[in-house]
N, C-alpha and C. Protein backbone atom coordinates (compact mmCIF):
# COMPACT_ATOMS: atom_id res chain seq x y z
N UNK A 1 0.84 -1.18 0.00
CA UNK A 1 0.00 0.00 0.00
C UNK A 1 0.89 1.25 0.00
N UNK A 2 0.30 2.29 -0.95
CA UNK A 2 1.34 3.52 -1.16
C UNK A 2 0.59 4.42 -0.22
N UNK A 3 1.37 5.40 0.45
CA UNK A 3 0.87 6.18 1.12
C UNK A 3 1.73 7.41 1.43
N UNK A 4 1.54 8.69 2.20
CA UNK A 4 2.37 9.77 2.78
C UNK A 4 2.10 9.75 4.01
N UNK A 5 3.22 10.23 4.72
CA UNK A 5 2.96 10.36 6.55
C UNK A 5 3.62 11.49 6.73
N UNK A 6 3.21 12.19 7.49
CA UNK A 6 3.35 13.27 7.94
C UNK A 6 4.85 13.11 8.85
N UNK A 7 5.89 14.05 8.55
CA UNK A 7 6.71 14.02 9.80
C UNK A 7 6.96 15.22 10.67
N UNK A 8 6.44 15.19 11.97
CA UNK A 8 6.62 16.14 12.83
C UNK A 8 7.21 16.55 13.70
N UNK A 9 7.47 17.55 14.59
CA UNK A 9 8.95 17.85 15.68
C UNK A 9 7.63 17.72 16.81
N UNK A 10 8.68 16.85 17.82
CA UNK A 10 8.16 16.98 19.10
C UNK A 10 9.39 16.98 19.90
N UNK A 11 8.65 17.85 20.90
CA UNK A 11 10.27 18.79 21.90
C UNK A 11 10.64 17.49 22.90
N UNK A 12 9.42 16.96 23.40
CA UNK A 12 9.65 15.46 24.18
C UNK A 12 9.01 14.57 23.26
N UNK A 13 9.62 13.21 23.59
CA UNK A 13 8.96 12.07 22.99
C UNK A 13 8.14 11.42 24.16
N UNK A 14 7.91 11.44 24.98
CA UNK A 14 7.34 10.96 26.25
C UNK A 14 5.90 12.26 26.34
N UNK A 15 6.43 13.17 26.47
CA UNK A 15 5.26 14.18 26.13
C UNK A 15 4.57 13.70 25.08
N UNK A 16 4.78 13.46 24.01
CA UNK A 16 3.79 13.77 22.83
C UNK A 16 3.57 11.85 23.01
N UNK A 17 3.86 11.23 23.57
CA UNK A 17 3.10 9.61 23.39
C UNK A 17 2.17 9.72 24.44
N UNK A 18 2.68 10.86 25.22
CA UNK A 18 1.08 10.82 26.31
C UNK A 18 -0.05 11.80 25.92
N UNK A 19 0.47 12.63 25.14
CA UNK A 19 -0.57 13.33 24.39
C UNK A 19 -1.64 12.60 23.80
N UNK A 20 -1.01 11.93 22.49
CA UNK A 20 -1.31 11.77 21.98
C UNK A 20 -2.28 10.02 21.88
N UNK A 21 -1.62 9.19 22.93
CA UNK A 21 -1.92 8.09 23.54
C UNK A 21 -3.08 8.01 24.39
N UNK A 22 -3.34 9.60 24.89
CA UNK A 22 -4.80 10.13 25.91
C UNK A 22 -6.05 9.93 24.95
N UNK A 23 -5.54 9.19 23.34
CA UNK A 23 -6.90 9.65 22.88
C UNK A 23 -7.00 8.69 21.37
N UNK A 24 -5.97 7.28 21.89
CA UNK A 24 -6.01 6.00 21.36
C UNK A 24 -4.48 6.16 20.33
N UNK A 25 -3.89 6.81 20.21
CA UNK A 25 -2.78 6.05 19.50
C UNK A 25 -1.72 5.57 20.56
N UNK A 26 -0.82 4.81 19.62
CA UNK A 26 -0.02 3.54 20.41
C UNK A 26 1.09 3.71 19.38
N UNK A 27 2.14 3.74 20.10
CA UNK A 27 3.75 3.40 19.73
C UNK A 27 3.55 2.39 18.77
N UNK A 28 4.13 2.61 17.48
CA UNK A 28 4.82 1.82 16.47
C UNK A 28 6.03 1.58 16.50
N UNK A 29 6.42 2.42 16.79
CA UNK A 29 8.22 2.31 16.61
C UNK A 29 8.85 3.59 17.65
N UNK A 30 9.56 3.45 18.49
CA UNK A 30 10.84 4.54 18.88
C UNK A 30 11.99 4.38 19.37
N UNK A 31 12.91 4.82 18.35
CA UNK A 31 14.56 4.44 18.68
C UNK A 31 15.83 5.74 19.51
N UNK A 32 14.83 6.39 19.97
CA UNK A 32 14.88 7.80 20.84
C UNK A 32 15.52 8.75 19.86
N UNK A 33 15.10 8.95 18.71
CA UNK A 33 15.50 9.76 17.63
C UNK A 33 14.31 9.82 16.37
N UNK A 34 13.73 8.94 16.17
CA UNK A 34 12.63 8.49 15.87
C UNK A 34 11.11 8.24 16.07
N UNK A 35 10.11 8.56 16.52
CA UNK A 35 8.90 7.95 17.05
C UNK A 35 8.09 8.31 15.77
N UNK A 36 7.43 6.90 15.69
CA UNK A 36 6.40 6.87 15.19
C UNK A 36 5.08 6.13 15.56
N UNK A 37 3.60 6.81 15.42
CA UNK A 37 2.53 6.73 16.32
C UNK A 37 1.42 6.41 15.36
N UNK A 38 0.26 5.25 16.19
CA UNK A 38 -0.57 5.09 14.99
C UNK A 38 -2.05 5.09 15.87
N UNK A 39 -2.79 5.15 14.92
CA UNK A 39 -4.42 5.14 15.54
C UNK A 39 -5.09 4.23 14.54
N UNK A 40 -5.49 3.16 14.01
CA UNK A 40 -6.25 2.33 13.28
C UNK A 40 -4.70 2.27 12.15
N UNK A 41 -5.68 3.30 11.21
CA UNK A 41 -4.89 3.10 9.81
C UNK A 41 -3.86 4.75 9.79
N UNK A 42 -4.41 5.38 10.62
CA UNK A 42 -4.04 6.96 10.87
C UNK A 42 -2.20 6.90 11.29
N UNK A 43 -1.18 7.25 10.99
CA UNK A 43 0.04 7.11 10.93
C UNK A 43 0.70 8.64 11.16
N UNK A 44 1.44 8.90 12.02
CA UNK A 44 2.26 9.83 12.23
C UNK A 44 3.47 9.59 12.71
N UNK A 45 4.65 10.44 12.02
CA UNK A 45 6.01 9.87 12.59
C UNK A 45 6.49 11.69 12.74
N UNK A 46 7.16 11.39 14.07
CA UNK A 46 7.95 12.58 14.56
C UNK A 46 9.38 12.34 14.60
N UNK A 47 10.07 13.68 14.69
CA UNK A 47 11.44 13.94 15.05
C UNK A 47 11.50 14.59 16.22
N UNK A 48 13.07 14.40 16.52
CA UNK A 48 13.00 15.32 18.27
C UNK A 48 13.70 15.86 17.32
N UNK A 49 13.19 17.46 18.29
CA UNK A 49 13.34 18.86 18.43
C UNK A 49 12.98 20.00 19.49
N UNK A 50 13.92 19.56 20.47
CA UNK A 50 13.90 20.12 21.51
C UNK A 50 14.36 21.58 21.84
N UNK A 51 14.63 22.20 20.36
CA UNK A 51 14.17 23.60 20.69
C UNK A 51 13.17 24.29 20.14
N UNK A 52 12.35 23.65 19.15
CA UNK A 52 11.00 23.96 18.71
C UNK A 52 10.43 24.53 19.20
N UNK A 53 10.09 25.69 18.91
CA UNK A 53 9.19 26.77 19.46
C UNK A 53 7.62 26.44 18.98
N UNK A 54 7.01 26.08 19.62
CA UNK A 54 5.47 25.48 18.90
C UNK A 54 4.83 27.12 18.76
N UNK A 55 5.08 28.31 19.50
CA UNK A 55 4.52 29.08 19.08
C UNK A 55 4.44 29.96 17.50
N UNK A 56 5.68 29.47 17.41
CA UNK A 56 6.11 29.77 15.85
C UNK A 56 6.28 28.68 14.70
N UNK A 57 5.48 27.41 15.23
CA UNK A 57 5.52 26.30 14.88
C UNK A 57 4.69 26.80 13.22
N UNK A 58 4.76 26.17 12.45
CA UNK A 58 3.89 25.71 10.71
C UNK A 58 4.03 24.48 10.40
N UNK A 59 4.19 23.85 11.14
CA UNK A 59 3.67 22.12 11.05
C UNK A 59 2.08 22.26 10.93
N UNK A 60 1.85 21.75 10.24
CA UNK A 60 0.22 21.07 9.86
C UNK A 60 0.11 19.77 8.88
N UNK A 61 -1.05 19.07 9.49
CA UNK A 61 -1.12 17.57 8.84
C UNK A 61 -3.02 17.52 8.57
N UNK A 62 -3.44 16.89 7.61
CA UNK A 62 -4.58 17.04 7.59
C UNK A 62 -5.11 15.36 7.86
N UNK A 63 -5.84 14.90 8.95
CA UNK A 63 -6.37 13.67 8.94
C UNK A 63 -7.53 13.41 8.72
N UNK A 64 -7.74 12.57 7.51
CA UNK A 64 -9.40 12.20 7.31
C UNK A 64 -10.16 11.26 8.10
N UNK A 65 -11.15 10.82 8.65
CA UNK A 65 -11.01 10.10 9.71
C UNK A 65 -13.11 9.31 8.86
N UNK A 66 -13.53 8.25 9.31
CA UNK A 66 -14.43 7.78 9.06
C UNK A 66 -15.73 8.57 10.35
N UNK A 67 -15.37 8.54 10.99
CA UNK A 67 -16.26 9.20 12.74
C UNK A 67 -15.32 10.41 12.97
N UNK A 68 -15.76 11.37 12.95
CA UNK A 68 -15.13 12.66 13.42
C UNK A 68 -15.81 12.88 14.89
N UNK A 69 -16.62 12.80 15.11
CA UNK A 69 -17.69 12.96 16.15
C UNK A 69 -16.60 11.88 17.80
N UNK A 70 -16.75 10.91 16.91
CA UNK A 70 -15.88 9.71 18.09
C UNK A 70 -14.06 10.23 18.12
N UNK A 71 -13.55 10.74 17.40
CA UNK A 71 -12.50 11.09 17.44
C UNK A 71 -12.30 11.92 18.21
N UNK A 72 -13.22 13.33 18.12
CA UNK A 72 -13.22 14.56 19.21
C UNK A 72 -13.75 14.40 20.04
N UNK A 73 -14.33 13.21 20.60
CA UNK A 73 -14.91 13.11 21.57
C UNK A 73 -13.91 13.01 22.58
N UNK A 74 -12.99 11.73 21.79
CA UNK A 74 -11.90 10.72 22.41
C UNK A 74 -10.82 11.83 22.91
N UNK A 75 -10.59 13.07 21.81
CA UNK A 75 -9.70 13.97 22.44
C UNK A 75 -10.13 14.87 23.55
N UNK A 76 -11.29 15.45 23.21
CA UNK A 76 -12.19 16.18 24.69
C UNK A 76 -11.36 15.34 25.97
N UNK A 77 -12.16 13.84 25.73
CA UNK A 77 -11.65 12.97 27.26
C UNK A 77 -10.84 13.10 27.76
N UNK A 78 -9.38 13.31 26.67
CA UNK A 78 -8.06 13.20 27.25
C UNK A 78 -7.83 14.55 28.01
N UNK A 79 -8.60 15.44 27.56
CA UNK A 79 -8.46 16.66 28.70
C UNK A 79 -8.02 17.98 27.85
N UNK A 80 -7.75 17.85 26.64
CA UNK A 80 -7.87 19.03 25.30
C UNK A 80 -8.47 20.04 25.18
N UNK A 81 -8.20 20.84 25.52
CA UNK A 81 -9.87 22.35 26.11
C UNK A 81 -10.20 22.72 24.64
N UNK A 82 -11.47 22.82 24.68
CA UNK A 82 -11.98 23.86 23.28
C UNK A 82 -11.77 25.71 23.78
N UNK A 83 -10.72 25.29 23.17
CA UNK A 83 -10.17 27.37 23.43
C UNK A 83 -10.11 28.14 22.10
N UNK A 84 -10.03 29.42 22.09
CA UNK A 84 -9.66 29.85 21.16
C UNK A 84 -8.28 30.34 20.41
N UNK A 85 -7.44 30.12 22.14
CA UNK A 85 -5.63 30.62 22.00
C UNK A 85 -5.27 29.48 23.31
N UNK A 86 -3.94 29.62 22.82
CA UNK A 86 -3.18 28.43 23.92
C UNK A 86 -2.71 27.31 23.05
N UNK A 87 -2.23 26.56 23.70
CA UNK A 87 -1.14 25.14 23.19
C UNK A 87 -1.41 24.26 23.98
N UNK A 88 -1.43 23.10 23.83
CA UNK A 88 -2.54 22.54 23.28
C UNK A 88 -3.98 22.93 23.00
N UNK A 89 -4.63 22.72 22.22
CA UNK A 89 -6.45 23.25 22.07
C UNK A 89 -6.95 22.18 20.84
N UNK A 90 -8.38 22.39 21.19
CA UNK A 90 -8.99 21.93 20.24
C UNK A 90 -10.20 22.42 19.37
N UNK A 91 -10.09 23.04 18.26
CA UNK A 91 -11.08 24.29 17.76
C UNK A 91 -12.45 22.81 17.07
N UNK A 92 -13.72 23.57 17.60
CA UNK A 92 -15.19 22.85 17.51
C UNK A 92 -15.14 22.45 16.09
N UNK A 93 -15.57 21.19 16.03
CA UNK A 93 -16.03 21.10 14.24
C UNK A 93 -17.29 21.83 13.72
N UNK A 94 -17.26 22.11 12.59
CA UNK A 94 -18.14 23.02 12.24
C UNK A 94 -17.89 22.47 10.23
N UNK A 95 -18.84 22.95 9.81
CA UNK A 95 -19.36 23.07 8.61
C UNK A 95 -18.49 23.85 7.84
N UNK A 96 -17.91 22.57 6.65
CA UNK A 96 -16.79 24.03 5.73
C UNK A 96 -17.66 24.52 4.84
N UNK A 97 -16.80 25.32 4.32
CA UNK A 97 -17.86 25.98 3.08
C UNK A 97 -17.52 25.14 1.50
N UNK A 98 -15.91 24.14 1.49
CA UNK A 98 -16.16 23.17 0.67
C UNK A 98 -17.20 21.83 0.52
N UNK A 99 -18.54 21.89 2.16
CA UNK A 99 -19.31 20.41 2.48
C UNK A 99 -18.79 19.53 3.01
N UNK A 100 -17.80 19.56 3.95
CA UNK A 100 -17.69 18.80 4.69
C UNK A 100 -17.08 18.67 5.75
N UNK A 101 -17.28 18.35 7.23
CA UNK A 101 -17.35 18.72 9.04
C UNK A 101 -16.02 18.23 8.74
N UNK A 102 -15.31 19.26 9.64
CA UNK A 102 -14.13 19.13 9.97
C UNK A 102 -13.70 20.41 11.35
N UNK A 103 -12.38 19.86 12.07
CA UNK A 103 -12.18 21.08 13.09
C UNK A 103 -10.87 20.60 13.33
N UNK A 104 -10.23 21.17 14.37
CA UNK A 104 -8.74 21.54 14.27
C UNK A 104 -8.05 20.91 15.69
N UNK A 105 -7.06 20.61 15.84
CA UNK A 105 -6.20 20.08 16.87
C UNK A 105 -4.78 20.90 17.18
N UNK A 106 -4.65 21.38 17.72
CA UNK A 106 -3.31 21.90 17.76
C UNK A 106 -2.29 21.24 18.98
N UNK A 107 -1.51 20.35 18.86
CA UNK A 107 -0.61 19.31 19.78
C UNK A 107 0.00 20.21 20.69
N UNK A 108 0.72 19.67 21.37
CA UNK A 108 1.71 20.30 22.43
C UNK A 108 2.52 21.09 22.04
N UNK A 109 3.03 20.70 20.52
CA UNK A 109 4.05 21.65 19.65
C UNK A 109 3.93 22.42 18.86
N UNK A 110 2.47 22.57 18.70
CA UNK A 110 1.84 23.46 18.08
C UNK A 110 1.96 23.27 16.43
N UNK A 111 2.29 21.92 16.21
CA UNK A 111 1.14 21.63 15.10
C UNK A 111 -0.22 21.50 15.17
N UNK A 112 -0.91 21.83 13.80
CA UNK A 112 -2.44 21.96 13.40
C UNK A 112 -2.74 21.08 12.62
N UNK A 113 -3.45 19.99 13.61
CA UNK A 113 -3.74 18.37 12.43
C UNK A 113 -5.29 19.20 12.04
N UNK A 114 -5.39 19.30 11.10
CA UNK A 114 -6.72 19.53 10.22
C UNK A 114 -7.65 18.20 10.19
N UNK A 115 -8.66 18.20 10.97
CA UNK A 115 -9.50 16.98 11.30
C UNK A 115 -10.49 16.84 10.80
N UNK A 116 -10.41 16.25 9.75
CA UNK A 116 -11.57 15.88 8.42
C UNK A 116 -12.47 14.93 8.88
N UNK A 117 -14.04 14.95 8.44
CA UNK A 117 -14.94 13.83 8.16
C UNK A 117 -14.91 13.64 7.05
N UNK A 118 -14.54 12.15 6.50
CA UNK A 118 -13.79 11.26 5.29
C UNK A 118 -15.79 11.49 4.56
N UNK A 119 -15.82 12.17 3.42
CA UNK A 119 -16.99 12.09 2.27
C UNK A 119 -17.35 10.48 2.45
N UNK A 120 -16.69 9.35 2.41
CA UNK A 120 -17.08 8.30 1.93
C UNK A 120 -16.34 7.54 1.14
């Protein structure tokens, strides 16, 4: 299967597997230079970069997902505030004006996973 994965900076690797682990992904691989993280079929691989400024971060990844609804739910749980500023957050899904629900994640490092409901 052909595919693209996103590769992203995270300042800790222990930080971002508990981030991101609060809300079902699980270690694939980490060789403490390396991590890569998965959720079903959903795939992300990071780099350390431990001087990454997430405030000046432009990392963004867009994930299409089958349940958007169960996804943000799963992140709400982990404790993700719906804010409008701050690091970590999670902006409400809402209605695009291309047709189709999607809303926003912004990680510990201040990447912006763009959180799609998959058309079908």
């Amino acid at each position: 299967m052909d595919r693209a994965v996103p590769n992203l900076p995270s300042r800790s690797f222990e930080a971002t597997k508990e981030f991101y682990g609060g809300f079902g992904f699980e270690v694939v691989y980490d060789d403490g230079g390396w991590l890569i993280l998965g959720r079903g079929t959903v795939v992300l691989e990071f780099f350390l970069a431990p001087e990454h400024d997430p405030y000046a971060s432009w990392f963004m990844a867009s994930i299409r997902v089958a349940d958007l609804d169960e996804l943000f739910a799963a992140v709400r749980a982990s404790g993700v505030p719906e804010v409008v500023t701050g690091i970590p957050r999670l902006i409400p899904i809402a209605l695009q004006e291309w047709g189709q629900r999607a809303g926003y994640l912004i990680d510990l490092d201040g990447t912006q996973l763009h959180l799609i409901e998959d058309a079908g």
